[in-house]
C-alpha atoms as a PDB file:
ATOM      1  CA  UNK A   1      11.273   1.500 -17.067  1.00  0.00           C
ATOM      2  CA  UNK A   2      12.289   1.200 -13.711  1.00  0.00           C
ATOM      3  CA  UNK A   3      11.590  -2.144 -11.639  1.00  0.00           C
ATOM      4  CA  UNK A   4       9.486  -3.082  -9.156  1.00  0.00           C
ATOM      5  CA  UNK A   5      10.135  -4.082  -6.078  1.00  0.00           C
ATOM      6  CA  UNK A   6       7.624  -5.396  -3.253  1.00  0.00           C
ATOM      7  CA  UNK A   7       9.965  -4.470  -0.155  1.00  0.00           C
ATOM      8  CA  UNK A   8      11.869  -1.718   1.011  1.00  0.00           C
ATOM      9  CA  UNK A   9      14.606  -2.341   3.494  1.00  0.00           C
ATOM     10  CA  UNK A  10      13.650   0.319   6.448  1.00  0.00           C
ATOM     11  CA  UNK A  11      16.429   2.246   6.386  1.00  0.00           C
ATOM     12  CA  UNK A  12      16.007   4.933   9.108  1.00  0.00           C
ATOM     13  CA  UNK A  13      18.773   6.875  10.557  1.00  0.00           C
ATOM     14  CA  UNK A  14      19.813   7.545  14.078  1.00  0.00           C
ATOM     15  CA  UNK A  15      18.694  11.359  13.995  1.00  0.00           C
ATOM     16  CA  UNK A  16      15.231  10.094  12.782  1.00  0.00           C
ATOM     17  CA  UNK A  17      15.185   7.708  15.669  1.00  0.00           C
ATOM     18  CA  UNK A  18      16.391  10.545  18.128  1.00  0.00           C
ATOM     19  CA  UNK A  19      13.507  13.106  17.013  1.00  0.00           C
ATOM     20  CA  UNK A  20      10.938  10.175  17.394  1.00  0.00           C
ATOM     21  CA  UNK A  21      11.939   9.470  20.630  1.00  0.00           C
ATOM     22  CA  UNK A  22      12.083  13.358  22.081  1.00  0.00           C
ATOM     23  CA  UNK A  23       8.393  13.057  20.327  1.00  0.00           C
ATOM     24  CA  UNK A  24       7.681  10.213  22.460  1.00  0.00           C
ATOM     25  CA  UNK A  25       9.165  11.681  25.649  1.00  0.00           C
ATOM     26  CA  UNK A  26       7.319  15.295  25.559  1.00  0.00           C
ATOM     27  CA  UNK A  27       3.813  12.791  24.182  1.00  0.00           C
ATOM     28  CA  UNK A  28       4.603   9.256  26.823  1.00  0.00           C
ATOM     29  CA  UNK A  29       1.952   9.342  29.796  1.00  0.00           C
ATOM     30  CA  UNK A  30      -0.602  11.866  27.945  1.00  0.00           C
ATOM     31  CA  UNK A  31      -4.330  10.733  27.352  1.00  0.00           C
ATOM     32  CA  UNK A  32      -4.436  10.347  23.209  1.00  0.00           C
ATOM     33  CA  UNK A  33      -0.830  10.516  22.611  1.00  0.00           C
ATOM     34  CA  UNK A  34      -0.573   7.419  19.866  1.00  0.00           C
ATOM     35  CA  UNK A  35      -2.062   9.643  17.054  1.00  0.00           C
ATOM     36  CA  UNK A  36      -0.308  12.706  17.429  1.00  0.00           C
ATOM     37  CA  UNK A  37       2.987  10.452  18.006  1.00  0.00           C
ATOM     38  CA  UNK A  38       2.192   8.196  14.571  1.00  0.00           C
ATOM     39  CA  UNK A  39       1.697  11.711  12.721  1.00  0.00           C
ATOM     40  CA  UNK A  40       4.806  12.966  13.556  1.00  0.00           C
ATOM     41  CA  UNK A  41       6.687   9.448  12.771  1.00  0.00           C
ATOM     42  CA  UNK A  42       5.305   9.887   9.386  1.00  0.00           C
ATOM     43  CA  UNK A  43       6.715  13.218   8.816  1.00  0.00           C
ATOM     44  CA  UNK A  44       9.841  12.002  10.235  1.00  0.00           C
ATOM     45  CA  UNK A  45      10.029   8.703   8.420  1.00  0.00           C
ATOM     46  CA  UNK A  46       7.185   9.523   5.295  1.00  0.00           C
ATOM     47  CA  UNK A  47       5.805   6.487   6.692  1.00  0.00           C
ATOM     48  CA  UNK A  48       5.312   4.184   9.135  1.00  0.00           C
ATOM     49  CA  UNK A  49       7.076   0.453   8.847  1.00  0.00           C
ATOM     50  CA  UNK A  50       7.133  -2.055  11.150  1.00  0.00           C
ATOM     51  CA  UNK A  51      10.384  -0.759  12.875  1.00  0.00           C
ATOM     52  CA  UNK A  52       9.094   2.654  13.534  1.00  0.00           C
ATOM     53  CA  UNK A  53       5.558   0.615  14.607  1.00  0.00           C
ATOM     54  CA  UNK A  54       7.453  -1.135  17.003  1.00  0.00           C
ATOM     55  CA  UNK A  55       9.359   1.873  18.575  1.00  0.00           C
ATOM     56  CA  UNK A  56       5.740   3.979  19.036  1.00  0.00           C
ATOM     57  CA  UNK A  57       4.923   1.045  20.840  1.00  0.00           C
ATOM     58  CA  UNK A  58       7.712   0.469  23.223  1.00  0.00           C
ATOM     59  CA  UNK A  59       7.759   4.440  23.390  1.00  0.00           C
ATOM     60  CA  UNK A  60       4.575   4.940  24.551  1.00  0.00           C
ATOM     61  CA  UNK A  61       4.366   1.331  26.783  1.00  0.00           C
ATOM     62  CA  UNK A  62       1.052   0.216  24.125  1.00  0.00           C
ATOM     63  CA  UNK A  63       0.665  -3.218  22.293  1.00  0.00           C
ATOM     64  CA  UNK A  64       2.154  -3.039  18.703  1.00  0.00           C
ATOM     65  CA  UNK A  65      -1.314  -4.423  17.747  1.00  0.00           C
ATOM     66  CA  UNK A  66      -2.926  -0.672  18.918  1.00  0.00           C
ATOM     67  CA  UNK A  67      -0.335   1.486  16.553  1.00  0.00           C
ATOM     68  CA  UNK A  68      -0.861  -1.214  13.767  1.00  0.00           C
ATOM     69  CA  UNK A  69      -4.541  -0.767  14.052  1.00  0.00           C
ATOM     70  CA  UNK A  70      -4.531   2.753  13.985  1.00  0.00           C
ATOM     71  CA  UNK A  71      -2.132   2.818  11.039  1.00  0.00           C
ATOM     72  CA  UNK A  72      -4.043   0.220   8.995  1.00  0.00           C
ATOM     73  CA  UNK A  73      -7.351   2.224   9.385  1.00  0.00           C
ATOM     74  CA  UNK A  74      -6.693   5.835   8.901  1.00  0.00           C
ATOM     75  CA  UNK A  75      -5.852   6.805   5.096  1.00  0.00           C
ATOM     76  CA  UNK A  76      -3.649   9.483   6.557  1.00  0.00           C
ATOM     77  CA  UNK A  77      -1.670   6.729   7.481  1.00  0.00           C
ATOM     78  CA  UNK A  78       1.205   4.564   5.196  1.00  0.00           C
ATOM     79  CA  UNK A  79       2.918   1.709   6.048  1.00  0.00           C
ATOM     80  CA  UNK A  80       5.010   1.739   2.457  1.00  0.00           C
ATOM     81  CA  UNK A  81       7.785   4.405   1.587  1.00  0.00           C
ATOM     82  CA  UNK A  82       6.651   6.657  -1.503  1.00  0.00           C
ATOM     83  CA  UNK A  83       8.446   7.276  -4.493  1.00  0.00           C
ATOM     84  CA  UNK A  84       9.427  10.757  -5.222  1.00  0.00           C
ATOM     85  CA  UNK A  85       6.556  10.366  -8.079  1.00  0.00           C
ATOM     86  CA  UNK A  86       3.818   9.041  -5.608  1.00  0.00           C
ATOM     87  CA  UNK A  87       0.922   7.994  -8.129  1.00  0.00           C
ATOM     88  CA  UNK A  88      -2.634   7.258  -6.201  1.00  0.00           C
ATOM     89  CA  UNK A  89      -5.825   6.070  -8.142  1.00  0.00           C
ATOM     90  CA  UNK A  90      -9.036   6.770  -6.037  1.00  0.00           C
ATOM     91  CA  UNK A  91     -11.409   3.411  -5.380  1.00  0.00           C
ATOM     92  CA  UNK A  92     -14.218   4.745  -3.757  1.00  0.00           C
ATOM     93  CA  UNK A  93     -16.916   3.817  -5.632  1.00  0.00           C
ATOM     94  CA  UNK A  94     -17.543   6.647  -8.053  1.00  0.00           C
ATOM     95  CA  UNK A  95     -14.179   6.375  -8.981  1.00  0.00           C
ATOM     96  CA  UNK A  96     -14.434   2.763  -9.081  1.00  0.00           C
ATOM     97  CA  UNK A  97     -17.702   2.005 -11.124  1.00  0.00           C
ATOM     98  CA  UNK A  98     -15.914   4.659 -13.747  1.00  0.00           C
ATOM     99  CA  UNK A  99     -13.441   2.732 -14.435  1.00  0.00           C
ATOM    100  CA  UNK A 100     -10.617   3.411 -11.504  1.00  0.00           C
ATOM    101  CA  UNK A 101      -9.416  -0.396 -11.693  1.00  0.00           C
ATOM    102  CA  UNK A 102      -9.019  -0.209 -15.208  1.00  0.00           C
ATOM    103  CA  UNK A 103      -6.698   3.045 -14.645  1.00  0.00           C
ATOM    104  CA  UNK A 104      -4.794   1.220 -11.825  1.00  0.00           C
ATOM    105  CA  UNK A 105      -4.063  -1.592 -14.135  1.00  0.00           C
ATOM    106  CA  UNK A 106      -3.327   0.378 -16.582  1.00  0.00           C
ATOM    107  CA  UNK A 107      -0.819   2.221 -14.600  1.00  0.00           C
ATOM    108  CA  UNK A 108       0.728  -0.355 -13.343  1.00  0.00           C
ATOM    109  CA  UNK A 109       1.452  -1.626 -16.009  1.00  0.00           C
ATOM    110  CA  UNK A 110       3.081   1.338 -17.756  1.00  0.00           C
ATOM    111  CA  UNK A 111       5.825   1.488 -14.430  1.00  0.00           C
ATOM    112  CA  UNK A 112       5.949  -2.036 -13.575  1.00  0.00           C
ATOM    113  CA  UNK A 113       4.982  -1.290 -10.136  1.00  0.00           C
ATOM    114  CA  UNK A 114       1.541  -2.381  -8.869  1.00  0.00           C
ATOM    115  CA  UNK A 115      -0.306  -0.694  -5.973  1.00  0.00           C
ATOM    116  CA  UNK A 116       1.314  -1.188  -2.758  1.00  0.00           C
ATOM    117  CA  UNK A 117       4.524  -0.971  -3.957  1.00  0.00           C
ATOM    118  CA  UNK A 118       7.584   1.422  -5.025  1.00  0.00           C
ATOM    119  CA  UNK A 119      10.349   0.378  -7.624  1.00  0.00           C
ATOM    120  CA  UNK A 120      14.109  -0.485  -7.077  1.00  0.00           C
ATOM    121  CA  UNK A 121      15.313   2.726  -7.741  1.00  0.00           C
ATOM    122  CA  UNK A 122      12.352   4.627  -5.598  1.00  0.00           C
ATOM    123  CA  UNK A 123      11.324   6.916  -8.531  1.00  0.00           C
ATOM    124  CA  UNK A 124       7.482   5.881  -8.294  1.00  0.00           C
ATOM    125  CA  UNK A 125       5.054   4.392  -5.829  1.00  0.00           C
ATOM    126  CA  UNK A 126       1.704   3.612  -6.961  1.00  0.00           C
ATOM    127  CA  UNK A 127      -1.110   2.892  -4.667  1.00  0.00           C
ATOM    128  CA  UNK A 128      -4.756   2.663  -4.854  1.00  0.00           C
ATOM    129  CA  UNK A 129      -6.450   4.859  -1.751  1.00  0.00           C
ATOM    130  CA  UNK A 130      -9.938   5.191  -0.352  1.00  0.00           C
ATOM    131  CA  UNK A 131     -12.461   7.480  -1.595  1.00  0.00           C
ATOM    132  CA  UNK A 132     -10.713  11.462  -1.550  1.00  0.00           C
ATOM    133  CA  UNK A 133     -13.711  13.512  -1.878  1.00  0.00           C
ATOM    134  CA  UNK A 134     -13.624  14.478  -5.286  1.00  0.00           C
ATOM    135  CA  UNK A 135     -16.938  12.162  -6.639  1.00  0.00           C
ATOM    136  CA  UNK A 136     -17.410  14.820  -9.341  1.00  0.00           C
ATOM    137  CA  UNK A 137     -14.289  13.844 -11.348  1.00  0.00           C
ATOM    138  CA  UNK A 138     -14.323  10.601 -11.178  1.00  0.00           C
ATOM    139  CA  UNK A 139     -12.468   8.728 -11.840  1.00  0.00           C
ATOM    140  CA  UNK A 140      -9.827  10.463  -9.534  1.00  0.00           C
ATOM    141  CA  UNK A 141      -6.071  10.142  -9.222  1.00  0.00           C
ATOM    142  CA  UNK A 142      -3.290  12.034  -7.929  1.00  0.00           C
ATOM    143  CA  UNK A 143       0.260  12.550  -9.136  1.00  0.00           C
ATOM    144  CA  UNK A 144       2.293  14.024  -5.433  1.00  0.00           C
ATOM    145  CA  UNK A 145       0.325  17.007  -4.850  1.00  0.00           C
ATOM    146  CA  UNK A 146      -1.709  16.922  -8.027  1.00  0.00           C
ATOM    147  CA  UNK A 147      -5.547  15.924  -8.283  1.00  0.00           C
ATOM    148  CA  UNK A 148      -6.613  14.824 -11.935  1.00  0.00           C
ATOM    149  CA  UNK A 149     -10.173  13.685 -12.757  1.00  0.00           C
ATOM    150  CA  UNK A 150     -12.504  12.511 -15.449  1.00  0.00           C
ATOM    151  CA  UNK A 151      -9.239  11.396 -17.120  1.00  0.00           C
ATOM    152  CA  UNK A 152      -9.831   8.284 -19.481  1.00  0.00           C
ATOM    153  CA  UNK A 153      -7.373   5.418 -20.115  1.00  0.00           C
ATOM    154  CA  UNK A 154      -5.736   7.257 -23.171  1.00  0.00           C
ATOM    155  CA  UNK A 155      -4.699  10.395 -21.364  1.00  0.00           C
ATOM    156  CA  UNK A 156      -3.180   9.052 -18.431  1.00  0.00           C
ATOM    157  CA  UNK A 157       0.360   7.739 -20.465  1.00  0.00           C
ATOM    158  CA  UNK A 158       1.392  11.308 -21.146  1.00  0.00           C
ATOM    159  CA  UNK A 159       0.672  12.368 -17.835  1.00  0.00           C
ATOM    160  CA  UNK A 160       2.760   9.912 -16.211  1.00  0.00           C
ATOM    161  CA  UNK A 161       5.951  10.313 -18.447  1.00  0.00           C
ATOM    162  CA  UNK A 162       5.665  14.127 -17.984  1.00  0.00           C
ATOM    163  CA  UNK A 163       6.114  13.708 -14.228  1.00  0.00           C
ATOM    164  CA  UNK A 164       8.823  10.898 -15.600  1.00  0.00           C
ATOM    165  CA  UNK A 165      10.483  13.398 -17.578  1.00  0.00           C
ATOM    166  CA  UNK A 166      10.832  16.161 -15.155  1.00  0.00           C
ATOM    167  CA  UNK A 167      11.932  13.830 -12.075  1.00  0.00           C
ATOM    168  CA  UNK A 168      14.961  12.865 -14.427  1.00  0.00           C
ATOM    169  CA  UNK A 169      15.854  16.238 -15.130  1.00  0.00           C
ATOM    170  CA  UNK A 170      15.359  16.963 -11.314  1.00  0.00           C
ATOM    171  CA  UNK A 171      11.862  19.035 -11.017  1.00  0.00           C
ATOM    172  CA  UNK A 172       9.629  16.568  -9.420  1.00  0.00           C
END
């Protein structure tokens, strides 16, 4: 199993930084520019570190604490990189009272990676998100673009090393 690891080194390049700044430029001086700017540093980036946090700022003349607020609230929002198997367990409270922290845990476990963070190799991120609408199958969690729901602790294992299996082989 891959390791975990709790921090990333940013690791942006100098034609991400260029497009965030002409982003910047056509947004700087406009009345509610910070959240358009932050949602096209995420597509950019795929998320939003302190380094990209800091440029928004300076960008768009705000105080770093205003970007960092915005990006801590908003779910749309991530301050962590994701792994190209980006694992999310719903903890809203359906989700939750059905067992979600158990399935967290549990998944955790099985990639040595607990929520927050990705592993060495970037493979898999696992993070537990805010309630995503889906009450009715609780518990909830998604696999990239995948919902899955009502799953118990026994069927998540397979579910997980499929998405394992085809990553290696260079579907995922």
């Amino acid at each position: 199993m891959p390791n975990k690891k709790t921090s990333v080194p940013f690791t942006g390049t100098a034609e991400q930084e260029a497009k965030l700044k002409a982003v910047i430029e056509a947004q700087k001086g406009q009345v509610g520019a910070t959240m358009p700017v932050m949602q096209a540093a995420q597509e950019i980036y795929g998320y939003l570190p302190e380094e990209v946090q800091i440029m928004i700022a300076e960008g768009l003349d705000i105080p770093l604490t205003e970007v960092y607020g915005i990006a801590s609230f908003y779910s749309q929002f991530t301050m962590n990189p994701k792994g190209k198997i980006n694992i999310a367990v719903c903890m809203g409270t359906a989700c939750y009272v059905r067992g979600a922290g158990d399935i967290l845990d549990d998944i955790s476990q099985k990639v040595c990676c607990k929520s927050g963070e990705i592993t060495d190799d970037g493979k898999i991120s696992v993070e537990a998100t805010r309630c995503i609408g889906a009450c009715g199958l609780a518990p909830v969690l998604t696999i990239n673009d995948d919902v899955y729901g009502k799953l118990n602790r026994g069927e998540i294992e397979p579910v997980i090393d499929r998405y394992i299996e085809e990553e290696a082989k260079g579907k995922a």
